[in-house]
Protein backbone atom coordinates (compact mmCIF):
# COMPACT_ATOMS: atom_id res chain seq x y z
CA UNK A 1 -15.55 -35.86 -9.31
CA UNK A 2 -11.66 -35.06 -9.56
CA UNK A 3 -10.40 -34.50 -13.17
CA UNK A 4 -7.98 -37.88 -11.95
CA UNK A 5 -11.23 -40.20 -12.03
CA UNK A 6 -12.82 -38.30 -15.24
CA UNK A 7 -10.06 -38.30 -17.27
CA UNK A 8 -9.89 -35.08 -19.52
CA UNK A 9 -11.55 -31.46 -18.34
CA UNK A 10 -14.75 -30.52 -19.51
CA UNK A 11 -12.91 -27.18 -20.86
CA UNK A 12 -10.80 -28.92 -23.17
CA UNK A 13 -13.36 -30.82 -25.10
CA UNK A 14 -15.43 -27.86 -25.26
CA UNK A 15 -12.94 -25.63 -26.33
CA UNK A 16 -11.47 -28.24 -29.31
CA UNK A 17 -14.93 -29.55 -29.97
CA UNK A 18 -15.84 -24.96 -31.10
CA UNK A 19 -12.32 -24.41 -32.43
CA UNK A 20 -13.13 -27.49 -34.65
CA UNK A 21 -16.08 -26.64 -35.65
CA UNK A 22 -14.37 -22.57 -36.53
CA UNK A 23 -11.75 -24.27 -38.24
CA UNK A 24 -13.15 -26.83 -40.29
CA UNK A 25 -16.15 -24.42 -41.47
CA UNK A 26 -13.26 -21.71 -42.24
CA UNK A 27 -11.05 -24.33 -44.33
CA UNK A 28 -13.66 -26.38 -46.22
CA UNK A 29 -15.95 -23.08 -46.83
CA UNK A 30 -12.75 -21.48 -48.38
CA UNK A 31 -11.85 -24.79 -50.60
CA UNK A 32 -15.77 -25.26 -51.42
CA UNK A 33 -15.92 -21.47 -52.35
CA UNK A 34 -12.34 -21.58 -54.42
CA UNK A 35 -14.03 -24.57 -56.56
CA UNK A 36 -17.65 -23.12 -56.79
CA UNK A 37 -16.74 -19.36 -57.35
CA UNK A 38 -18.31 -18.54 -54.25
CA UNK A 39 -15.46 -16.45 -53.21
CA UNK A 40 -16.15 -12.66 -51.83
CA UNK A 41 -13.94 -9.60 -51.53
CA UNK A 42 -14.96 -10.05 -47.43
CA UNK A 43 -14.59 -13.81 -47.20
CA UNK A 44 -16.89 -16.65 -48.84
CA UNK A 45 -20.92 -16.94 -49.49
CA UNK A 46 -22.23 -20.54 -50.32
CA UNK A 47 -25.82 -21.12 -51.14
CA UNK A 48 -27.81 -23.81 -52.60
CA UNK A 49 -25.41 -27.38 -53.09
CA UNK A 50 -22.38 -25.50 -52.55
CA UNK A 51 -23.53 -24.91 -48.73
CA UNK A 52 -24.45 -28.35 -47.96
CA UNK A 53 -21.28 -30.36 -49.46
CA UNK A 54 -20.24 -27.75 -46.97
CA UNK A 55 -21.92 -29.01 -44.16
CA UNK A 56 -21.34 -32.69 -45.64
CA UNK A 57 -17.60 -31.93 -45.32
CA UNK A 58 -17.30 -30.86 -42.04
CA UNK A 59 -19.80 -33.63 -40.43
CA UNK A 60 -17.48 -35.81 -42.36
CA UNK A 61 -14.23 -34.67 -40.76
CA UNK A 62 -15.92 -34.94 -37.50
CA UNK A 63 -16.83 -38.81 -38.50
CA UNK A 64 -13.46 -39.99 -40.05
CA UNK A 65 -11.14 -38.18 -37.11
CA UNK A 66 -13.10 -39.98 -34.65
CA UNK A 67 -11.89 -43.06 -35.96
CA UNK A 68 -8.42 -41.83 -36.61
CA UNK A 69 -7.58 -40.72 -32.81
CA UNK A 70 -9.06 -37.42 -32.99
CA UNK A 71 -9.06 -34.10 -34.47
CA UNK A 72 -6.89 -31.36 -34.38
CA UNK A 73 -7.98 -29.57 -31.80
CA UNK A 74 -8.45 -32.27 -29.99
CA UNK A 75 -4.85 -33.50 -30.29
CA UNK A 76 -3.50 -29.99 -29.83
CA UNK A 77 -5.14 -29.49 -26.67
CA UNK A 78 -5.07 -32.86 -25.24
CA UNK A 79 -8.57 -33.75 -25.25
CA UNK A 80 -8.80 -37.37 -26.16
């Protein structure tokens, strides 16, 4: 099939759907980590209920941007 008839490349959702996922596991780790003094010289180390309000967080943003038109990647690189 021609990208006319399927609408947006393959590449694109790909690419925003693992930029995403980089993004939103770099932002809310650092946030979580800033509130739960999980912070690290070399970044940010969550274990225990710090890690999975984590995880919550970012299967969240992937649930409310769906119904919002998207995420950021996903609006940045055309791939609605």
């Amino acid at each position: 099939m021609t990208e006319e008839t399927t609408g947006v490349a393959m590449w694109r959702r790909i690419l925003a759907f693992v930029l995403d996922l980089i993004t939103s596991f770099a932002g809310f780790g650092y946030l979580v980590a800033r509130f739960t003094g999980g912070l690290t010289e070399s970044g940010f180390q969550l274990d225990g209920a710090p890690a999975l309000l984590l995880f919550g967080l970012v299967i969240g943003y992937f649930v409310v941007t769906r119904y919002i038109g998207g995420t950021i990647w996903q609006r940045i690189l055309r791939a609605r």
